[in-house]
C-alpha atoms as a PDB file:
ATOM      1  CA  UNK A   1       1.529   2.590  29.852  1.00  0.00           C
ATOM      2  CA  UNK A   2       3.353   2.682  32.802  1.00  0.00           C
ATOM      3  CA  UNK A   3       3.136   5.421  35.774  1.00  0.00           C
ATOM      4  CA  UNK A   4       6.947   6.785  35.653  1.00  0.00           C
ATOM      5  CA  UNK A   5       8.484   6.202  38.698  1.00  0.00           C
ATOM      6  CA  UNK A   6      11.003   8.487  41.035  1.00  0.00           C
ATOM      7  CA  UNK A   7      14.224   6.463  42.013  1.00  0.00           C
ATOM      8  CA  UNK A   8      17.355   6.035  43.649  1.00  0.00           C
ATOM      9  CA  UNK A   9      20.615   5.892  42.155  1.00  0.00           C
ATOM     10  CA  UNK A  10      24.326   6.357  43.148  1.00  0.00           C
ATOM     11  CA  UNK A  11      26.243   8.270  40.704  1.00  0.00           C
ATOM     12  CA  UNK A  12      29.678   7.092  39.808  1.00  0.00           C
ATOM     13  CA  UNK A  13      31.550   8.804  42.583  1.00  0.00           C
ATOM     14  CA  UNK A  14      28.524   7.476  45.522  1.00  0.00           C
ATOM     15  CA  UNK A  15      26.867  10.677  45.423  1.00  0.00           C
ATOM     16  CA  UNK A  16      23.472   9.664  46.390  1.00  0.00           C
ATOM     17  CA  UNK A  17      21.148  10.874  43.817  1.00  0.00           C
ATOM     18  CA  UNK A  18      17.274  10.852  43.198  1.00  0.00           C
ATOM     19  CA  UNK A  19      16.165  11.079  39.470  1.00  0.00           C
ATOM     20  CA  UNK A  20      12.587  11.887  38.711  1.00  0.00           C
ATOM     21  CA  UNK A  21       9.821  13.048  36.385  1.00  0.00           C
ATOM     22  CA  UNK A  22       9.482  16.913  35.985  1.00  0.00           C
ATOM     23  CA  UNK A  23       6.582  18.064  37.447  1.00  0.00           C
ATOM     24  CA  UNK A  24       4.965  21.642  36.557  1.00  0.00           C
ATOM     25  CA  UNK A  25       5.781  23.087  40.154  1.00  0.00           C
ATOM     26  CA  UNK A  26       9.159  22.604  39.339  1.00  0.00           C
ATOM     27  CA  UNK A  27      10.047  25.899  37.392  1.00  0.00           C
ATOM     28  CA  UNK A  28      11.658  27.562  39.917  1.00  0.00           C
ATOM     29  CA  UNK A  29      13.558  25.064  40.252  1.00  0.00           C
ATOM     30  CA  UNK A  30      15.332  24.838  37.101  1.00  0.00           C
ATOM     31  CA  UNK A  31      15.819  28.423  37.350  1.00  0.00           C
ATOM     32  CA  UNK A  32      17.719  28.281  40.175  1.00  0.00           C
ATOM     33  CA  UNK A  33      19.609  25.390  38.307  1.00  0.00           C
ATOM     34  CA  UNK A  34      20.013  27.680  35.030  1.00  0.00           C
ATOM     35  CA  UNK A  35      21.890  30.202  37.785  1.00  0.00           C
ATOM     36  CA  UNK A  36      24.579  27.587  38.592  1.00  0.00           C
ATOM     37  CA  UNK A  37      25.629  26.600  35.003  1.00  0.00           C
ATOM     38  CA  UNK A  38      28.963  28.468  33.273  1.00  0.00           C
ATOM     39  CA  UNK A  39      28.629  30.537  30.939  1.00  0.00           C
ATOM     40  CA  UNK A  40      30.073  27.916  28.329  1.00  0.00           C
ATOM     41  CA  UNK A  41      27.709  25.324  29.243  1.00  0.00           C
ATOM     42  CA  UNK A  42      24.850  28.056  28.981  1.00  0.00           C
ATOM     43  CA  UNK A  43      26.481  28.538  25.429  1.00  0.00           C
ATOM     44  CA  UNK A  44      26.558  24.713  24.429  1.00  0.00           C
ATOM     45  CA  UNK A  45      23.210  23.801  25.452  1.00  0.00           C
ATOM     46  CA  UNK A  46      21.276  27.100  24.198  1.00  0.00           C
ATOM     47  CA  UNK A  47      23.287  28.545  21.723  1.00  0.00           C
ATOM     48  CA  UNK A  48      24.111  32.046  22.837  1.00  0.00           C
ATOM     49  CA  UNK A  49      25.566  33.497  25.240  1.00  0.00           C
ATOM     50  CA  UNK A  50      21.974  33.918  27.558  1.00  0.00           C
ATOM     51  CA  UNK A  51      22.348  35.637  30.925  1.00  0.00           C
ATOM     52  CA  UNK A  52      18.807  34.144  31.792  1.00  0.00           C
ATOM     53  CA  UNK A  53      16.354  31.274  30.742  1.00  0.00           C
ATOM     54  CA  UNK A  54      15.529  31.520  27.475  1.00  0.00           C
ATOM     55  CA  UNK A  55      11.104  32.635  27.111  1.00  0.00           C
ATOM     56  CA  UNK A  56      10.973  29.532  24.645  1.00  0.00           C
ATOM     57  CA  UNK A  57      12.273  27.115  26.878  1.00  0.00           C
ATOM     58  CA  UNK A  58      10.648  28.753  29.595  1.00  0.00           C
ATOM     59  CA  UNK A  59       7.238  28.236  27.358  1.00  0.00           C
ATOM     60  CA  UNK A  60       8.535  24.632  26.184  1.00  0.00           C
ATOM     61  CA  UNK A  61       9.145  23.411  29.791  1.00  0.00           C
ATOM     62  CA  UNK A  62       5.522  24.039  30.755  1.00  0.00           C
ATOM     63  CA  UNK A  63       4.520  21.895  28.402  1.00  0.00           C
ATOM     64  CA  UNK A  64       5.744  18.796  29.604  1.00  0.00           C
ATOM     65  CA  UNK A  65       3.076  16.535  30.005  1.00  0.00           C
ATOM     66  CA  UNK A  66       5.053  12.952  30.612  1.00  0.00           C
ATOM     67  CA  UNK A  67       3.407  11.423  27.213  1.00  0.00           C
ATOM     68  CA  UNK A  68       4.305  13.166  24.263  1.00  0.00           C
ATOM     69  CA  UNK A  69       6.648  15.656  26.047  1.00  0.00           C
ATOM     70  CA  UNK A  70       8.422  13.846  28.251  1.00  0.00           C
ATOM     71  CA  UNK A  71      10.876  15.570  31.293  1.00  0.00           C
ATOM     72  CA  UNK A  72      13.382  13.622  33.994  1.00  0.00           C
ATOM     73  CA  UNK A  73      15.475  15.745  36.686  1.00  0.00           C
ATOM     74  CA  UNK A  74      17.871  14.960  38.915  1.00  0.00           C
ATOM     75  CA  UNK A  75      18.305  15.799  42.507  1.00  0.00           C
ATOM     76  CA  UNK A  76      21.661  15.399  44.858  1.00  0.00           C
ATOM     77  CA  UNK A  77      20.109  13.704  47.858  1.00  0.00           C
ATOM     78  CA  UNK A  78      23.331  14.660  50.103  1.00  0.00           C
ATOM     79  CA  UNK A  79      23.187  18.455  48.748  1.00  0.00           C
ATOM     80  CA  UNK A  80      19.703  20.146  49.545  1.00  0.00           C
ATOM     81  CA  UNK A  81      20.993  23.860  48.455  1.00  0.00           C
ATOM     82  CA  UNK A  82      20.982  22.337  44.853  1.00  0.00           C
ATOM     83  CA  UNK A  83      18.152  22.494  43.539  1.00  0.00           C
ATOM     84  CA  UNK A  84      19.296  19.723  40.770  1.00  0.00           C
ATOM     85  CA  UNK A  85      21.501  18.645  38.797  1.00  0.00           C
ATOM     86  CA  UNK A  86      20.556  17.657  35.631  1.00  0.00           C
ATOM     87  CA  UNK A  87      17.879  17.277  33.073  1.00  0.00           C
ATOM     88  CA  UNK A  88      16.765  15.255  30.466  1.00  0.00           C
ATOM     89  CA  UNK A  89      13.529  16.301  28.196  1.00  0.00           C
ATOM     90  CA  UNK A  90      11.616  15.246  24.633  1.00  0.00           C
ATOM     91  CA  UNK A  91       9.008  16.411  22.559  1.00  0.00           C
ATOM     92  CA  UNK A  92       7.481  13.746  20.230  1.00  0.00           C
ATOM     93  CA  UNK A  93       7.013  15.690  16.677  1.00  0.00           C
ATOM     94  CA  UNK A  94       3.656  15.421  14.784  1.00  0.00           C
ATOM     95  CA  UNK A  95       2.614  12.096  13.081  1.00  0.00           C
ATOM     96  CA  UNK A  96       6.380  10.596  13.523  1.00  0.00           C
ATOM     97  CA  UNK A  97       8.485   8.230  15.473  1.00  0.00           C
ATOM     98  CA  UNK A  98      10.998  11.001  15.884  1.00  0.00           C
ATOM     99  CA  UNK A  99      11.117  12.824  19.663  1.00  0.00           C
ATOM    100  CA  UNK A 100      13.272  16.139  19.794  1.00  0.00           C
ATOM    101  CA  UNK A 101      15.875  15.587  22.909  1.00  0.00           C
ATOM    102  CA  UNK A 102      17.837  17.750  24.501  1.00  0.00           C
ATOM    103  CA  UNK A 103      20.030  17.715  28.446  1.00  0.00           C
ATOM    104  CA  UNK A 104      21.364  19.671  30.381  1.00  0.00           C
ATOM    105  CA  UNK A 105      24.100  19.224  33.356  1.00  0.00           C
ATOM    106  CA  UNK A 106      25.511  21.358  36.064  1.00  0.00           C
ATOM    107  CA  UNK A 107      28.953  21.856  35.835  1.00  0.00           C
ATOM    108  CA  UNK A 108      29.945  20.707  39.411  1.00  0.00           C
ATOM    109  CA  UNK A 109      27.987  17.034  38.215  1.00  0.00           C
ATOM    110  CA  UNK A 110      29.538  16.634  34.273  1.00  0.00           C
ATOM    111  CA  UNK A 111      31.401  13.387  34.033  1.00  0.00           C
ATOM    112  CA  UNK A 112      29.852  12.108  37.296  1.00  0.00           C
ATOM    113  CA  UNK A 113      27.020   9.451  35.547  1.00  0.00           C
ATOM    114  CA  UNK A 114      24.269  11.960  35.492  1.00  0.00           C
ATOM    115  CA  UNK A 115      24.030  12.509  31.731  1.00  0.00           C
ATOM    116  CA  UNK A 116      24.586   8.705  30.681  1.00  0.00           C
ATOM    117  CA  UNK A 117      21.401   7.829  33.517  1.00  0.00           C
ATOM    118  CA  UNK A 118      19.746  10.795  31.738  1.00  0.00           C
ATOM    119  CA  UNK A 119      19.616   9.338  28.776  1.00  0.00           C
ATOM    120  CA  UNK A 120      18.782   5.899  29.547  1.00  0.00           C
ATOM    121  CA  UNK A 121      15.710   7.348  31.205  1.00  0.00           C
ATOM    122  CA  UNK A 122      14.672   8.651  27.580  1.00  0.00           C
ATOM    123  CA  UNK A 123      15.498   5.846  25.741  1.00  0.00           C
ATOM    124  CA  UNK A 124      13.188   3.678  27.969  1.00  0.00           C
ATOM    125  CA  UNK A 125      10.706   6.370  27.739  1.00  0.00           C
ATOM    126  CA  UNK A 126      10.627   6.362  23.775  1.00  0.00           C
ATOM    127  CA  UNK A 127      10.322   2.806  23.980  1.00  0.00           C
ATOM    128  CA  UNK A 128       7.308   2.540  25.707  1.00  0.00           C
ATOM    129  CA  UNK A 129       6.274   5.124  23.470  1.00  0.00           C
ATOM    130  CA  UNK A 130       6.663   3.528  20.439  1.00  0.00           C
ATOM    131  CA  UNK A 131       9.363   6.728  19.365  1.00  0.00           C
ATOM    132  CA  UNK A 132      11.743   4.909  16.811  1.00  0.00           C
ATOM    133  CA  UNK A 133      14.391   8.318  16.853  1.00  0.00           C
ATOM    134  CA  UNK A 134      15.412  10.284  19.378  1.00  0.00           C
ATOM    135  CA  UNK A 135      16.761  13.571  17.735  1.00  0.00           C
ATOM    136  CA  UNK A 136      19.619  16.165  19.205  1.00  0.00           C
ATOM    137  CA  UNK A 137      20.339  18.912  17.626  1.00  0.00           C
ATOM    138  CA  UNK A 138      24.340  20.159  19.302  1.00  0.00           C
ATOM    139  CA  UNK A 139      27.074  22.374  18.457  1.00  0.00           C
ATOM    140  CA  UNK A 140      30.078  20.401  17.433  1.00  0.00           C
ATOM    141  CA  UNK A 141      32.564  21.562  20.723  1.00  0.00           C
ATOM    142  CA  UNK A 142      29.953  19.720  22.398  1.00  0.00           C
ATOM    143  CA  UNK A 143      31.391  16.410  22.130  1.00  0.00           C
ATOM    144  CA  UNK A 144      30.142  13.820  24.559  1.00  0.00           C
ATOM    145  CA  UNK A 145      26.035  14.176  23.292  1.00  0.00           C
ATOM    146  CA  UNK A 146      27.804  13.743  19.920  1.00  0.00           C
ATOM    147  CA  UNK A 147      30.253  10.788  20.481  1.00  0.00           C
ATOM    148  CA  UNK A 148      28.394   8.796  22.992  1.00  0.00           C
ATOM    149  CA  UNK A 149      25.231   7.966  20.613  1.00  0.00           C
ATOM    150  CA  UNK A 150      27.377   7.507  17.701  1.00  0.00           C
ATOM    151  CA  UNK A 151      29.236   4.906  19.473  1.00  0.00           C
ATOM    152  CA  UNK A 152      25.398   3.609  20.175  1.00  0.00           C
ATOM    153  CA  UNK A 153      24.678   3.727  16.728  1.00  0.00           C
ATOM    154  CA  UNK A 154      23.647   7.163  16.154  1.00  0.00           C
ATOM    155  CA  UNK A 155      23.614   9.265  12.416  1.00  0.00           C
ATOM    156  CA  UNK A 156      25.268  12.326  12.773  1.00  0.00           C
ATOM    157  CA  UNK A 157      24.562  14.815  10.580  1.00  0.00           C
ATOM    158  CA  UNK A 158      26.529  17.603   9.640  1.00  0.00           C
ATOM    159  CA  UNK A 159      23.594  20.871   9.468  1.00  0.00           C
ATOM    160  CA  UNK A 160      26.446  23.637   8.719  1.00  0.00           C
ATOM    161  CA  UNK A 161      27.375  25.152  12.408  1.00  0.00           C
ATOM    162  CA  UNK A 162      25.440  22.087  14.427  1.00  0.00           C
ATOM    163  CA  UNK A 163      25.298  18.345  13.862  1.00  0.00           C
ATOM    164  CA  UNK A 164      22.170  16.516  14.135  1.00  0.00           C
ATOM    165  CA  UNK A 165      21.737  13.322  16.298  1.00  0.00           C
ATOM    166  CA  UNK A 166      19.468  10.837  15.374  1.00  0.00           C
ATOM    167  CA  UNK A 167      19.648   8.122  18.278  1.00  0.00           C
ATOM    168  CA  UNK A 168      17.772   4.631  16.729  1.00  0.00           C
ATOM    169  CA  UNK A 169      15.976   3.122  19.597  1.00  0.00           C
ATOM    170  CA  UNK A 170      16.673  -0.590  20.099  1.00  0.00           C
ATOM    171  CA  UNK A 171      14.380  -2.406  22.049  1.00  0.00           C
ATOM    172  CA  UNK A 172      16.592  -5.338  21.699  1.00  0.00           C
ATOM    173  CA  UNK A 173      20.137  -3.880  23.223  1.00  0.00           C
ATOM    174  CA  UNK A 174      22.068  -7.044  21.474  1.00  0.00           C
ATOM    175  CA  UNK A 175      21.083  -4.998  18.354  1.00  0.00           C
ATOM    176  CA  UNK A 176      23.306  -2.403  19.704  1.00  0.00           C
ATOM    177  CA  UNK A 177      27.157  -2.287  17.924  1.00  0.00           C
ATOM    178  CA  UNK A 178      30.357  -3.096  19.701  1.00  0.00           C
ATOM    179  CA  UNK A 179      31.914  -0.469  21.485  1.00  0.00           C
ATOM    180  CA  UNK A 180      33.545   0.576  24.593  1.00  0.00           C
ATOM    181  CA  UNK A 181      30.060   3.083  25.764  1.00  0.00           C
ATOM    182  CA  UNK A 182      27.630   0.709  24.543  1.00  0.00           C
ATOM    183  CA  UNK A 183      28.609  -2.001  28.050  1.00  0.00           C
ATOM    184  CA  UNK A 184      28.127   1.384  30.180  1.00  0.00           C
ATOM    185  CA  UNK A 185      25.236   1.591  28.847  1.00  0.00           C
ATOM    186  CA  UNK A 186      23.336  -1.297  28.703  1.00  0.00           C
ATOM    187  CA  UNK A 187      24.310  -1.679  32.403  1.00  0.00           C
ATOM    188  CA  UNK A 188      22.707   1.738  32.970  1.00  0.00           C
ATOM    189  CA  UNK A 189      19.605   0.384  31.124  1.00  0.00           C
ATOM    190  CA  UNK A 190      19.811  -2.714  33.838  1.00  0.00           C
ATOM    191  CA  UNK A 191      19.909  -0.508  36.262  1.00  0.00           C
ATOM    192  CA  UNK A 192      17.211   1.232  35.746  1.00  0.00           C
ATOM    193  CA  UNK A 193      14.631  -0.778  33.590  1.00  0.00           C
ATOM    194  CA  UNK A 194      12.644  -2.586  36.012  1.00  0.00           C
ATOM    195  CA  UNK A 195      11.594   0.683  37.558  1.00  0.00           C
ATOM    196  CA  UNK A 196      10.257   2.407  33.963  1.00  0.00           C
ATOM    197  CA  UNK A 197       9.400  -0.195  31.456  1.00  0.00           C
ATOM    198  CA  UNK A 198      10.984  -3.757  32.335  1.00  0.00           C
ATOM    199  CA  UNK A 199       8.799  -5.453  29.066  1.00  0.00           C
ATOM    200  CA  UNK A 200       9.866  -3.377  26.720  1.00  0.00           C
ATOM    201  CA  UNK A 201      13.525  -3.536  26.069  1.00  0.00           C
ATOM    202  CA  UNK A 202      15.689  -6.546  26.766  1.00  0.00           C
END
């Protein structure tokens, strides 16, 4: 399997960003990142309304491991007083092709790129992997980790107060259906392929 590789990537704006595998010293980091989310996206991605890092995810996030729990960040090359600005994690469950995902964003970064490259890191990830599903778990106001993979394909499942995402990974991308997300991102996937995995989706 292939050594995941840090690279460069403009965002959609031209912000100059670096994405790159989580590594353990990194912590702090994301703490500092936690600080500078809103108190709504604190609430969509964990929730509750948490004042701090959760212990769990705190636990969870030294776990990663980059095989079966796999992390990606992302860094604002022009702004080195953030510490980052996004990131992207799974967890492959026991004996199954199904990997728990989940993201997060800044709120200064949303609707910049950062989520859609994100996820196109983990999809190439699973790949490699051999992970068939990659699983979300999201409150419904959360829309765009919702609509985005069902317009990829994804079964959403209503759980009674969250839906549940399960994200089919293609490694043929023609598979993929018609719509207006899918061209965004199979040009993301282009874009970033031949640095991750180039043989194993097309």
């Amino acid at each position: 399997m292939p050594k995941p590789t840090a690279f460069e990537l403009p965002l959609k704006d031209s912000t100059p960003a670096l994405f790159r595998p989580a590594r353990s010293n990194d912590l702090e980091r994301i703490k500092q990142g936690f600080e500078l989310m809103s108190p709504e996206s604190r609430y969509l991605r964990f929730f509750a309304p948490v004042q701090r890092l959760p212990e769990d995810s705190l636990r969870q996030l030294q776990t990663i491991d980059q095989r079966s729990h796999v992390a990606w960040g992302a860094i604002d090359l022009s702004a080195p007083q953030v510490p980052g600005i996004g990131l992207a994690r799974f967890q492959q469950l026991e004996q199954s092709g199904i990997a728990e995902m989940s993201f997060v964003v800044i709120d200064a970064y949303q609707r910049r790129g950062v989520w859609t490259v994100l996820l196109g890191i983990l999809y190439l990830e699973a790949a490699v992997r051999g992970i068939c599903t990659l699983r979300a778990n999201i409150l419904p106001e959360n829309r765009v980790p919702i609509s985005k993979p069902r317009e990829l394909g994804a079964l959403v499942s209503d759980k009674g107060g969250t839906y549940q995402v399960d994200l089919i990974v293609q490694k043929d991308l023609s598979l993929l259906p018609q719509a207006s997300f899918v061209q965004t991102f199979r040009q993301t996937i282009k874009k970033i392929r031949g640095r991750l995995c180039p043989q194993e989706v097309v």
